[in-house]
C-alpha atoms as a PDB file:
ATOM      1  CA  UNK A   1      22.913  13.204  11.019  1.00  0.00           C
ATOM      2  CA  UNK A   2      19.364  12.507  10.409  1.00  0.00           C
ATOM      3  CA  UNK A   3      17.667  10.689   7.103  1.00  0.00           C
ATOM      4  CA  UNK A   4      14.288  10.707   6.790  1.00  0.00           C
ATOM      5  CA  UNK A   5      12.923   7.616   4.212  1.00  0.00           C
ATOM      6  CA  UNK A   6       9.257   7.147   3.437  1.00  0.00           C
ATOM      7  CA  UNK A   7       8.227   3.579   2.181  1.00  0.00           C
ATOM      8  CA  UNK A   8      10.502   2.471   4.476  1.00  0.00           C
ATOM      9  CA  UNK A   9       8.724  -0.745   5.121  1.00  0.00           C
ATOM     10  CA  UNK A  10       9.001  -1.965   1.316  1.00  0.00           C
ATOM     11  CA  UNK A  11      11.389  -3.858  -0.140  1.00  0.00           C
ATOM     12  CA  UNK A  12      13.988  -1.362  -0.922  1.00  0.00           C
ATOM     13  CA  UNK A  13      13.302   1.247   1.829  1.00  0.00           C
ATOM     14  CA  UNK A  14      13.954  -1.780   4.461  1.00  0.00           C
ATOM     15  CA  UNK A  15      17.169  -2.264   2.485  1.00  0.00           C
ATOM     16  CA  UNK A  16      17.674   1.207   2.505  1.00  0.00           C
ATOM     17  CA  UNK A  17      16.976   2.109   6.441  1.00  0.00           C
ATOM     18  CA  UNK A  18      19.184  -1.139   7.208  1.00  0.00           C
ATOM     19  CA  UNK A  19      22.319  -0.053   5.730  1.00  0.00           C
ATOM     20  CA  UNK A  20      21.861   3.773   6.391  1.00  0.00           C
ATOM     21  CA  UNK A  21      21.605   2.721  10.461  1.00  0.00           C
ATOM     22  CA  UNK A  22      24.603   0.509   9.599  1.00  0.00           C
ATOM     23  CA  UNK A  23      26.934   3.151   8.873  1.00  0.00           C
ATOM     24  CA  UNK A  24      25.347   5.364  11.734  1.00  0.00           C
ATOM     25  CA  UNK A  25      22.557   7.301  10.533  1.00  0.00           C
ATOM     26  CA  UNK A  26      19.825   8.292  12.603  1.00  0.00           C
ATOM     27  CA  UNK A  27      16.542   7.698  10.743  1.00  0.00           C
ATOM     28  CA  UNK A  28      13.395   8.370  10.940  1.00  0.00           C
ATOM     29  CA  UNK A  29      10.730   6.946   9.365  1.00  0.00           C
ATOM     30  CA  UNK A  30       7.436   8.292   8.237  1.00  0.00           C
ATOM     31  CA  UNK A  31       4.362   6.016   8.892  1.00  0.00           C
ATOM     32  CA  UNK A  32       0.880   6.072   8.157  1.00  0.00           C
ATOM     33  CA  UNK A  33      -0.117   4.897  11.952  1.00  0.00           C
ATOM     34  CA  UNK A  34       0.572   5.886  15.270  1.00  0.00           C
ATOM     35  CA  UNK A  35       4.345   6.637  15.745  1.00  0.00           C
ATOM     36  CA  UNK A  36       5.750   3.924  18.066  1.00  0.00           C
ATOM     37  CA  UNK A  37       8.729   5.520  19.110  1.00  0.00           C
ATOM     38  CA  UNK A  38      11.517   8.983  18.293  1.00  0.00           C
ATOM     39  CA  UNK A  39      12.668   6.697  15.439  1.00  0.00           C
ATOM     40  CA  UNK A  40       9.066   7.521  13.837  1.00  0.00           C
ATOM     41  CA  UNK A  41       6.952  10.413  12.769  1.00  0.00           C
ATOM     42  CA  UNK A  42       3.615   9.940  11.412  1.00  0.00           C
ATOM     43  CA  UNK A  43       2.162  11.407   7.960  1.00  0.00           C
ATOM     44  CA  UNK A  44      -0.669  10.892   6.402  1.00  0.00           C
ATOM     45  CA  UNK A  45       0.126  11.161   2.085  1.00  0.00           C
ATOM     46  CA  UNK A  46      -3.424  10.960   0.631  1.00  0.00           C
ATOM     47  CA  UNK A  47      -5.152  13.938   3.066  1.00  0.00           C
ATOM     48  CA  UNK A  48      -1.638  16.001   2.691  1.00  0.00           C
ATOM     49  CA  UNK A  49      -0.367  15.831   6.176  1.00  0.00           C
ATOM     50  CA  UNK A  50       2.707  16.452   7.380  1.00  0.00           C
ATOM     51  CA  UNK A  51       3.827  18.507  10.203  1.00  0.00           C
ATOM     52  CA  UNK A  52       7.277  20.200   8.775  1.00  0.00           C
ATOM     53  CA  UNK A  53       8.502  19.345  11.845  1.00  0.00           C
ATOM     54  CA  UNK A  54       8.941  15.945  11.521  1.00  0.00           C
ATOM     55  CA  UNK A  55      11.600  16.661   8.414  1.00  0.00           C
ATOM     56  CA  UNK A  56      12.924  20.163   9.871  1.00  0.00           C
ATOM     57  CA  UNK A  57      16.748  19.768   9.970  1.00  0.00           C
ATOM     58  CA  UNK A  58      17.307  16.640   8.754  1.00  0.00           C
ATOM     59  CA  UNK A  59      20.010  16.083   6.426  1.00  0.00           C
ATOM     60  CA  UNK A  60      18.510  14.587   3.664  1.00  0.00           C
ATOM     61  CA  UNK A  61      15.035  12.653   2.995  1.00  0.00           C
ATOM     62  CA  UNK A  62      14.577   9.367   1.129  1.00  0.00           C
ATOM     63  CA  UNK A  63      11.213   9.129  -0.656  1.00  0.00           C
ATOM     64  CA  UNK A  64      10.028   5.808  -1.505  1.00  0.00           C
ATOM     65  CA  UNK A  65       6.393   5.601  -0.962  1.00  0.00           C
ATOM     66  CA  UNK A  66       3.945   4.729  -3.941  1.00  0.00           C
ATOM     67  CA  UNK A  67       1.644   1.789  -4.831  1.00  0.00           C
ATOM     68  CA  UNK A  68       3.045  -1.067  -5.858  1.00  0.00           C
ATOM     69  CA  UNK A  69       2.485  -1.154  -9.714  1.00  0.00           C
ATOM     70  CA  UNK A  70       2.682  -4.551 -10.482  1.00  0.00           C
ATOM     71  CA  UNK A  71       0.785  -5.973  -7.338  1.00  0.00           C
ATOM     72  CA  UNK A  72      -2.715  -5.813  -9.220  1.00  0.00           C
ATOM     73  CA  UNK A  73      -4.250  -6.188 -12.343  1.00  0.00           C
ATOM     74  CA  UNK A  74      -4.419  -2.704 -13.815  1.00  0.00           C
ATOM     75  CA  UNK A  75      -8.109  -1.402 -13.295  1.00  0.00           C
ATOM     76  CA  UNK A  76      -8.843   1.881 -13.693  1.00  0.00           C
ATOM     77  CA  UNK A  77      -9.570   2.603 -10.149  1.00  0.00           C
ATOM     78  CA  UNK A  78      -6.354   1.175  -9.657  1.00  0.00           C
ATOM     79  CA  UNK A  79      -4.151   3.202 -12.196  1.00  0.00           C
ATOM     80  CA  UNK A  80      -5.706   6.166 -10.241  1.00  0.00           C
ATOM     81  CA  UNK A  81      -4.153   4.970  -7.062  1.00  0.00           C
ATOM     82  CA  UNK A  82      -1.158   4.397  -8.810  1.00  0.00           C
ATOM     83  CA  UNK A  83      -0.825   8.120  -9.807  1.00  0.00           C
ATOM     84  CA  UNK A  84      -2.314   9.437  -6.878  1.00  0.00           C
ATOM     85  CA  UNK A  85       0.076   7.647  -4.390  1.00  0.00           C
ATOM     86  CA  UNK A  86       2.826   8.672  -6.229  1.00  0.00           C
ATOM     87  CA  UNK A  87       1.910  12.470  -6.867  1.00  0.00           C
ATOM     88  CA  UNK A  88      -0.006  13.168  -4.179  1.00  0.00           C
ATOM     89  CA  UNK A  89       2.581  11.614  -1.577  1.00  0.00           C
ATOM     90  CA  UNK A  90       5.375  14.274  -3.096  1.00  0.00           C
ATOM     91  CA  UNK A  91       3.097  17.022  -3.096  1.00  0.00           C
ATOM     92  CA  UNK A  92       2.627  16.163   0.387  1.00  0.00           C
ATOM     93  CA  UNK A  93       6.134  15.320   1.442  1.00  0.00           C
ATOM     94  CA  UNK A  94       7.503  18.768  -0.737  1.00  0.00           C
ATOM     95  CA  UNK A  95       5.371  20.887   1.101  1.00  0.00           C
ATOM     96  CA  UNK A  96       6.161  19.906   4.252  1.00  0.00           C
ATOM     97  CA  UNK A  97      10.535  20.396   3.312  1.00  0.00           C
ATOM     98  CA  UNK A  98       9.915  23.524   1.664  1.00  0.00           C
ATOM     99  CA  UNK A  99       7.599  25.066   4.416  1.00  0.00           C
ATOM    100  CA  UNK A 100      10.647  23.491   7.275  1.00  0.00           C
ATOM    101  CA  UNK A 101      12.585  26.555   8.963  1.00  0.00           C
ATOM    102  CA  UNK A 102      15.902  24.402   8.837  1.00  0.00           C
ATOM    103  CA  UNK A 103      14.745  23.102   5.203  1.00  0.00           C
ATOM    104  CA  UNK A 104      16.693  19.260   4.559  1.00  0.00           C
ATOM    105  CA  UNK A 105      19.895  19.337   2.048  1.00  0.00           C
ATOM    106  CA  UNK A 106      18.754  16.582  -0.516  1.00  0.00           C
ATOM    107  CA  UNK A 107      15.544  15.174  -1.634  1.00  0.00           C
ATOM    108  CA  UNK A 108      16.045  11.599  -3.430  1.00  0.00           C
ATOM    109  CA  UNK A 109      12.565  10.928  -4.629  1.00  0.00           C
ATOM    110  CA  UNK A 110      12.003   7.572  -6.151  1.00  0.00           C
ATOM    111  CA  UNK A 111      11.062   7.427  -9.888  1.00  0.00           C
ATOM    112  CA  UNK A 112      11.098   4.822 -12.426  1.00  0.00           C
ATOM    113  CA  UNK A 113      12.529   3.973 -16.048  1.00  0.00           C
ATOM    114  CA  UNK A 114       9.035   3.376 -17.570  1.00  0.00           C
ATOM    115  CA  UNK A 115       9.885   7.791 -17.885  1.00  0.00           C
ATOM    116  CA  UNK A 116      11.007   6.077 -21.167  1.00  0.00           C
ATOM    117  CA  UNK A 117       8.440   4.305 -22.515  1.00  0.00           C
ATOM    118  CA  UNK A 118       9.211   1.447 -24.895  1.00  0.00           C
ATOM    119  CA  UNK A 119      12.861   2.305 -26.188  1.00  0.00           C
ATOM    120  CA  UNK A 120      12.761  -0.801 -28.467  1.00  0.00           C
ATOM    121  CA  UNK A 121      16.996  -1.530 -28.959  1.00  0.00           C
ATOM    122  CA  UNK A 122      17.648   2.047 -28.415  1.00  0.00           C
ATOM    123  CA  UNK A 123      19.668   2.819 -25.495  1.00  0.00           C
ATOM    124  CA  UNK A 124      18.694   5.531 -23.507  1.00  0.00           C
ATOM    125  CA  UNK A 125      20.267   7.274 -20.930  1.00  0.00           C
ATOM    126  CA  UNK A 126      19.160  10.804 -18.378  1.00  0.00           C
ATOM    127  CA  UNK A 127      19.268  13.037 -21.211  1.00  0.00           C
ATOM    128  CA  UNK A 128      16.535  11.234 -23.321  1.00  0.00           C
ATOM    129  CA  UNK A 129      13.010  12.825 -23.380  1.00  0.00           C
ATOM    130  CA  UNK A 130       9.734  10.932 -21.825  1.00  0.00           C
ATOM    131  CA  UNK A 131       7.738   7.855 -23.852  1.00  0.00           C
ATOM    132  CA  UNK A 132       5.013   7.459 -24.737  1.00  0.00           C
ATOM    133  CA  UNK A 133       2.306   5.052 -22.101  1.00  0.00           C
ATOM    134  CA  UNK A 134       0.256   5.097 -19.016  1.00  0.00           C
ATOM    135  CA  UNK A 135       3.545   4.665 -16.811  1.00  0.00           C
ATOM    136  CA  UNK A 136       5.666   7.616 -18.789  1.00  0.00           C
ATOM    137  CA  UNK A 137       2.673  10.174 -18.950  1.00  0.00           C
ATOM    138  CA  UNK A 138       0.348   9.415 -16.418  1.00  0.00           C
ATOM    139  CA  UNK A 139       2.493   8.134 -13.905  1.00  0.00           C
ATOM    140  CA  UNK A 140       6.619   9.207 -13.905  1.00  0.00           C
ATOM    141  CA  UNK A 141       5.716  12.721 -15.699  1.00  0.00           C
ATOM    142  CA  UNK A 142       3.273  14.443 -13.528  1.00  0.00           C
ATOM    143  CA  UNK A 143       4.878  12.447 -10.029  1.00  0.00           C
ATOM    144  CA  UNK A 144       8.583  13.767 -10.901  1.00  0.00           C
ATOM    145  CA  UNK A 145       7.115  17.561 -11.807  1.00  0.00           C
ATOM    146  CA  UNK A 146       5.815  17.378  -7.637  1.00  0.00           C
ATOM    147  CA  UNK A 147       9.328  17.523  -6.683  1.00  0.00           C
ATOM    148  CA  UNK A 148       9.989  21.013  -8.629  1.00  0.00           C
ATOM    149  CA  UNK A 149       8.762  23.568  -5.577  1.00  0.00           C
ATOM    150  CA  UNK A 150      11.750  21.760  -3.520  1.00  0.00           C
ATOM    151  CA  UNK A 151      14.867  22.201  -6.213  1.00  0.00           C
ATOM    152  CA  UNK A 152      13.251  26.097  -6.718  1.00  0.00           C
ATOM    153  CA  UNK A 153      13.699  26.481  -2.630  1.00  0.00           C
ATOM    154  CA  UNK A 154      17.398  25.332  -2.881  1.00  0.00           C
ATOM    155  CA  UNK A 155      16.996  21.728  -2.101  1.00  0.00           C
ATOM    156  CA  UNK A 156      19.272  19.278  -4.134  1.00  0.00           C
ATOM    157  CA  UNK A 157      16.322  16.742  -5.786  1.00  0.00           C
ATOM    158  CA  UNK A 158      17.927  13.962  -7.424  1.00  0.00           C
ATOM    159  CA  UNK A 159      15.241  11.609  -9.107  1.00  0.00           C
ATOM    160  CA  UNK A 160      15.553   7.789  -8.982  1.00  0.00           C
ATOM    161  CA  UNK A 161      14.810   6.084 -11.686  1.00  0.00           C
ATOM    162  CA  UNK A 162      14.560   2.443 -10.653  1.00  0.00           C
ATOM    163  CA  UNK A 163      14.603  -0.269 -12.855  1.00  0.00           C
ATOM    164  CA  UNK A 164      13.431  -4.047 -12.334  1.00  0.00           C
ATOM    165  CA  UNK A 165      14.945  -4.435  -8.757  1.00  0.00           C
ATOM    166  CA  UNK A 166      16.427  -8.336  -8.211  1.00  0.00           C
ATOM    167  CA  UNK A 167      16.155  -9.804  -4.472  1.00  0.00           C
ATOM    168  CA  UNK A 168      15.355 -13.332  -3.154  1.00  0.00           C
ATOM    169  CA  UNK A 169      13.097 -11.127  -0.679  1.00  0.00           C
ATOM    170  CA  UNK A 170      10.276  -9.513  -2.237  1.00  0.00           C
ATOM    171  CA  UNK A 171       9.854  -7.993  -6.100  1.00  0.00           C
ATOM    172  CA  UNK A 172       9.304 -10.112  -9.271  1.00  0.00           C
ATOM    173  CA  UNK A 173      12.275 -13.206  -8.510  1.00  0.00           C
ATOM    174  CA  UNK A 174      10.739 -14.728  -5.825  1.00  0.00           C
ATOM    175  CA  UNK A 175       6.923 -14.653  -7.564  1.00  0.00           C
ATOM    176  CA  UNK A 176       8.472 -16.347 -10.902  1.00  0.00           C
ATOM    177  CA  UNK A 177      11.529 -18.342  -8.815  1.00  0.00           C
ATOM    178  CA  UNK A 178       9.079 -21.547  -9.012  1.00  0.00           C
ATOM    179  CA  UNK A 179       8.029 -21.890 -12.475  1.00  0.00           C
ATOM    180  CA  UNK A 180      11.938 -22.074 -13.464  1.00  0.00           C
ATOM    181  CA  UNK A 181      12.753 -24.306 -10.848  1.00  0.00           C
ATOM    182  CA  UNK A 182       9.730 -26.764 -12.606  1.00  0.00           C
ATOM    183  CA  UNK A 183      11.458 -26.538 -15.604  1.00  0.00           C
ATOM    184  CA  UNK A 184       9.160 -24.296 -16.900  1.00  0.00           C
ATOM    185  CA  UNK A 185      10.383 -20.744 -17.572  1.00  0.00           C
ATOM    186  CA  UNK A 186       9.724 -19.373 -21.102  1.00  0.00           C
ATOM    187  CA  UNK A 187      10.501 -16.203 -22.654  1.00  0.00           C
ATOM    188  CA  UNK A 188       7.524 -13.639 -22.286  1.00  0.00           C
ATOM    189  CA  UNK A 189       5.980 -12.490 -25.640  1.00  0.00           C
ATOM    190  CA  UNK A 190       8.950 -11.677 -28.566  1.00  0.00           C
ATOM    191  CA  UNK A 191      11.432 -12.134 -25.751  1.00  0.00           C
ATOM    192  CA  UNK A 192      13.593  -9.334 -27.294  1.00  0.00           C
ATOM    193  CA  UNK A 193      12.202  -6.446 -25.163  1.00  0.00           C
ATOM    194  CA  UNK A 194      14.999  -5.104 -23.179  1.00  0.00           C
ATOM    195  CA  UNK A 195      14.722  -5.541 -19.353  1.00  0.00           C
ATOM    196  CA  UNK A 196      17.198  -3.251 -17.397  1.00  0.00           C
ATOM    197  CA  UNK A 197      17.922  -4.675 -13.840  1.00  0.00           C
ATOM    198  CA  UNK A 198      19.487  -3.810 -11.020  1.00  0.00           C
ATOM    199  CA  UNK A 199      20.514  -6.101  -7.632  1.00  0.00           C
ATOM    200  CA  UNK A 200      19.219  -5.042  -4.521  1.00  0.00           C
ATOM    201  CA  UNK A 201      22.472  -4.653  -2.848  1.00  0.00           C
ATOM    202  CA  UNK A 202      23.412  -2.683  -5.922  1.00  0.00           C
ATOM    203  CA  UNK A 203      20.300  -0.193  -5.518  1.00  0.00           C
ATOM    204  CA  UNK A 204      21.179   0.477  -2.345  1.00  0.00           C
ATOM    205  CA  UNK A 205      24.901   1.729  -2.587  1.00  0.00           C
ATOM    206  CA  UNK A 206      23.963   3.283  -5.673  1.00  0.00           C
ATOM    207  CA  UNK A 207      21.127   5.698  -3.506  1.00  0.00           C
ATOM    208  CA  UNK A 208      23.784   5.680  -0.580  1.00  0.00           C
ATOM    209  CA  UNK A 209      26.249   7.176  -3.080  1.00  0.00           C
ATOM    210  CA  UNK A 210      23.677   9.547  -4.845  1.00  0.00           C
ATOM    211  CA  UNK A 211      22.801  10.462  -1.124  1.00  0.00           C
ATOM    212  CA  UNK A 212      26.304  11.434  -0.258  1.00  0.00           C
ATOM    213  CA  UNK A 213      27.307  13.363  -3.360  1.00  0.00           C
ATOM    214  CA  UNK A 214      26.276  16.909  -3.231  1.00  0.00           C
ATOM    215  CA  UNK A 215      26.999  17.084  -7.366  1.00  0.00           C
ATOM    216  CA  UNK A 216      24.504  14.308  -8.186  1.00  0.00           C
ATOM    217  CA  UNK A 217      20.867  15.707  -8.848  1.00  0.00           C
ATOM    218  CA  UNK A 218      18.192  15.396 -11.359  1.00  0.00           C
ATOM    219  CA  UNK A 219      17.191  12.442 -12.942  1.00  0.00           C
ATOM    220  CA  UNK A 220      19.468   9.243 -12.170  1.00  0.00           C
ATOM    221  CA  UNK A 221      19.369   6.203 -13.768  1.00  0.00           C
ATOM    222  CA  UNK A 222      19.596   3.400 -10.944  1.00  0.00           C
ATOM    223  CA  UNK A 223      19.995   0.216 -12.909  1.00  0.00           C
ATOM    224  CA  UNK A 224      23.060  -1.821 -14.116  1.00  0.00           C
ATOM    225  CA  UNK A 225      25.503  -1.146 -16.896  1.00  0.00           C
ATOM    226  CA  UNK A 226      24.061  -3.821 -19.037  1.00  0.00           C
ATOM    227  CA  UNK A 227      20.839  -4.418 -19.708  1.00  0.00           C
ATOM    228  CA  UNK A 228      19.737  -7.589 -21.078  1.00  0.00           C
ATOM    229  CA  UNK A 229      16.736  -9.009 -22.917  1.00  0.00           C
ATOM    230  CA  UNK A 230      13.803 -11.066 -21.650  1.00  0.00           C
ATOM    231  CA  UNK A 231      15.136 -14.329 -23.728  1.00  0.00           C
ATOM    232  CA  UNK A 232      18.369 -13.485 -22.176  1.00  0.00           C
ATOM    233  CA  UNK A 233      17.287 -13.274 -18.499  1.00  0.00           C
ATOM    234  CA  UNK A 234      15.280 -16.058 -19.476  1.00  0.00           C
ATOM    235  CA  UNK A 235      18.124 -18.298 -20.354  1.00  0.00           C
ATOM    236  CA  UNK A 236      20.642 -16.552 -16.920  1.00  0.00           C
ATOM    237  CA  UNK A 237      17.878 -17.270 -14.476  1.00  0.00           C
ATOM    238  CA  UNK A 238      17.220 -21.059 -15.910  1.00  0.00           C
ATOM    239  CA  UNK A 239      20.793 -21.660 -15.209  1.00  0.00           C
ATOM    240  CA  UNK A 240      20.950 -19.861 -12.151  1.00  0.00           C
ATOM    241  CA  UNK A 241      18.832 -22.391 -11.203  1.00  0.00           C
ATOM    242  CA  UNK A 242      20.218 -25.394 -13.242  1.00  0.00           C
ATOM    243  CA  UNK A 243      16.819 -25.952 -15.290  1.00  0.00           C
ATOM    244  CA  UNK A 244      16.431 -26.221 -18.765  1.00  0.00           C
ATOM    245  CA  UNK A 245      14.095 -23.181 -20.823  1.00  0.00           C
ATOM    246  CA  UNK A 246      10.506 -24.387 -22.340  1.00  0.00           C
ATOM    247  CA  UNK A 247      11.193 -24.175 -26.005  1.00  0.00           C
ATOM    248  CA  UNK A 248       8.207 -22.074 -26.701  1.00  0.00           C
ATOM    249  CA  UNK A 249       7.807 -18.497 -25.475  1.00  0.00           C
ATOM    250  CA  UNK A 250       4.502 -17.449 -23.721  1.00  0.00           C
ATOM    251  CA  UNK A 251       2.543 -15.307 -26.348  1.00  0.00           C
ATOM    252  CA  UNK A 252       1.748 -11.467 -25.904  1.00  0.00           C
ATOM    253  CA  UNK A 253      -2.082 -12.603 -25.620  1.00  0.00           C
ATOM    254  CA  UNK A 254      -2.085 -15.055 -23.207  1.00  0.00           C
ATOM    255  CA  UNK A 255      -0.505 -12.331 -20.852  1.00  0.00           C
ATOM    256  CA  UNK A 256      -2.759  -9.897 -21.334  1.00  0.00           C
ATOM    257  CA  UNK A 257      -5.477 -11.815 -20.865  1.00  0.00           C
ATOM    258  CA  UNK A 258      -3.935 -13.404 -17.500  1.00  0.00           C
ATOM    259  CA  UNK A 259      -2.386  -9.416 -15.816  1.00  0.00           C
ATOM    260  CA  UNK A 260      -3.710  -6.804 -18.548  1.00  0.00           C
ATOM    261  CA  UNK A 261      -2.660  -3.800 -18.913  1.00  0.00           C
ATOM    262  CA  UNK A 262       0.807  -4.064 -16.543  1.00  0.00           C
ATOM    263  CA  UNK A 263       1.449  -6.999 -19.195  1.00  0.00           C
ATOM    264  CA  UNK A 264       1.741  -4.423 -22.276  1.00  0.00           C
ATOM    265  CA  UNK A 265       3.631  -1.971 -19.967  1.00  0.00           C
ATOM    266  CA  UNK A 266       5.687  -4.025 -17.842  1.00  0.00           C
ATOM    267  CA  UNK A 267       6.421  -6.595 -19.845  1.00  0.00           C
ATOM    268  CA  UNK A 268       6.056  -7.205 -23.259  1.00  0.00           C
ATOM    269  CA  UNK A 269       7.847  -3.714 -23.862  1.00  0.00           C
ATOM    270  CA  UNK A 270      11.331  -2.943 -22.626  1.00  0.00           C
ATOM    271  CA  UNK A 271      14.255  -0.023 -21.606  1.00  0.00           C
ATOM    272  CA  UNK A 272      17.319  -0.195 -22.593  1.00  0.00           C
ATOM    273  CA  UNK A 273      18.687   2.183 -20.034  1.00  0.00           C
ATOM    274  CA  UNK A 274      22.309   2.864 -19.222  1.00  0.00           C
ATOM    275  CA  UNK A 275      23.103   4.499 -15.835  1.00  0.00           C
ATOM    276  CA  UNK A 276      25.058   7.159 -17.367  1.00  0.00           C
ATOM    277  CA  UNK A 277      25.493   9.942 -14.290  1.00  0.00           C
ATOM    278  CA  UNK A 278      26.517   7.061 -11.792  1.00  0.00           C
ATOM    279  CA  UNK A 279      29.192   5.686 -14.051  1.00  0.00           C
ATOM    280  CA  UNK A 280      30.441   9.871 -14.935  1.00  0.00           C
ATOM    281  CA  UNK A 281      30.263  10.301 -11.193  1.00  0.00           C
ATOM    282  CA  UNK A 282      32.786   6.872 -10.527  1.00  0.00           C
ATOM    283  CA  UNK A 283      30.860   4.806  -9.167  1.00  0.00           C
ATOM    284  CA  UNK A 284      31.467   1.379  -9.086  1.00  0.00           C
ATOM    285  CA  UNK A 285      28.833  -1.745  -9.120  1.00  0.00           C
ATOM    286  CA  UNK A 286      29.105  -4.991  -7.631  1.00  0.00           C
ATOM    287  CA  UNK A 287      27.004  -6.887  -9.944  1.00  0.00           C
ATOM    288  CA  UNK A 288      27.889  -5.580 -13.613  1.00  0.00           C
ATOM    289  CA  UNK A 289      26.682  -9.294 -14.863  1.00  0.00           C
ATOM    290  CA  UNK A 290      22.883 -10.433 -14.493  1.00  0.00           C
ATOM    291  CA  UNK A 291      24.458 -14.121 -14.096  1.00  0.00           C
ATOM    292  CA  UNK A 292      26.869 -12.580 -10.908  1.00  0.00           C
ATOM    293  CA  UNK A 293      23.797 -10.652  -9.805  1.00  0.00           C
ATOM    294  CA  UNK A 294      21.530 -14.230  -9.688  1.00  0.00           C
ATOM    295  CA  UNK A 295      23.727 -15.955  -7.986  1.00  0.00           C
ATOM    296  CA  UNK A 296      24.370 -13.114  -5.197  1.00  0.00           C
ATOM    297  CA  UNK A 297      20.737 -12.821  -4.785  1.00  0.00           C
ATOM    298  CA  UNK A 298      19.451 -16.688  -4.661  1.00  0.00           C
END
């Protein structure tokens, strides 16, 4: 059996392609260079290339490409690449599956819970309507609507809606990791903005389980049972690391002035998202605690 996972050279696609070869997958991976061996098959998102070809009779395809939102300060320029990579990668990688003679079974197509916009205490879960935002309509809206031509040709499309991803390898822990161990960690504006979280080992056997169930599609909610606030990861990932938390929280202002606009959407606002079709379907998490998740990761 064959998956085929773009992004694969990001944090969670490594994950991903690691444990899918683990178990005995063949993959391949889609790359935006010259193909350096079977295990590769090059595509090029942005000029909508992609020989069908490359995904003809594989079993399922992984899509994880996009840039990363968080890794600049929010521009316009670079909101547009934001939405572009996302929409115009799908539109791509869609046409390609749906044009295939042996078409694949399943497309998982990564999303994200900013779909929600800023829930408040509310807790959401897959049947809840968009938010309001730059992420919900600009970004999540128009990139999930891509992956409609593939469910109307008979492909299962499950959508992935990630939330804040924990890993001592790459993400947001290991860029904040050394301000708590100074001693210095502070909640982030009111501190009461919900912040749902998932570990990274928990990601992946939540897609591998998504991937393997042929009644799992539509919008999935790939995040822990138990979403906690800022002040409260605040206060877990201090002791995680056995350091005490500044007394005074860092104001709204001071954040937006240092990362702009990815500071009013990413992290002075929250979701309070519950995974509901993973827990209907049975499955089972590892980390159902942020303190157990910590600890695993670090």
């Amino acid at each position: 059996m064959t998956t085929i996972v773009t992004g694969s050279s990001g944090l969670l696609g490594s994950a991903l392609v690691e444990a899918l070869r683990a178990e005995g997958t063949r993959v391949v991976r889609l790359v935006r260079r010259e193909p350096q061996g079977a295990d590769e098959a090059f595509w090029n998102p942005a000029r909508g290339v992609l020989d069908p070809a490359a995904v003809e009779g594989a079993e399922a395809v992984v899509h994880l490409a996009g840039a990363g939102i968080g890794d600049r300060r929010w521009s316009d320029d670079f909101k547009r690449e934001v939405t572009r990579s996302r929409v115009e990668g799908t539109r791509t990688l869609v046409k390609a599956l749906t044009q295939a003679g042996a078409r694949p079974g399943a497309l998982l197509s990564g999303s994200a819970i900013g779909f929600y916009g800023d829930t408040g205490d509310r807790e959401v879960d897959e049947t809840a309507p968009p938010g309001d935002g730059f992420l919900a309509r600009e970004v999540v809206v128009p990139w999930e609507a891509e992956t409609e031509p593939a469910r109307e040709a008979g492909i299962r499309v499950a959508l992935l809606r990630t939330g804040l991803v924990l890993s001592g390898e790459g993400g947001m822990l290991p860029r904040i990791l050394p301000v708590f161990k100074m001693g210095l960690g502070a909640p982030l504006g009111s501190g009461g903005q919900y912040w749902s979280w998932i570990s990274v080992d928990d990601w992946v056997e939540a897609v591998l389980r998504v991937l393997r169930d042929p009644e799992i599609s539509g919008p999935v909610n790939v995040t822990a049972p138990e979403p906690v606030t800022n002040a409260e990861f605040t206060r877990t990932l201090a002791r995680a690391v056995h350091r005490p938390v500044m007394p005074l929280a860092v104001p709204g202002f001071v954040l937006r002035a240092a990362i702009g606009g990815f500071a009013e959407e990413g992290v002075l606002t929250g979701q309070r998202v519950l995974p509901r079709r993973l827990l209907e379907a049975g499955h089972t998490f590892r980390h159902m605690r942020l303190g157990d998740a910590l600890a695993a990761v670090l």
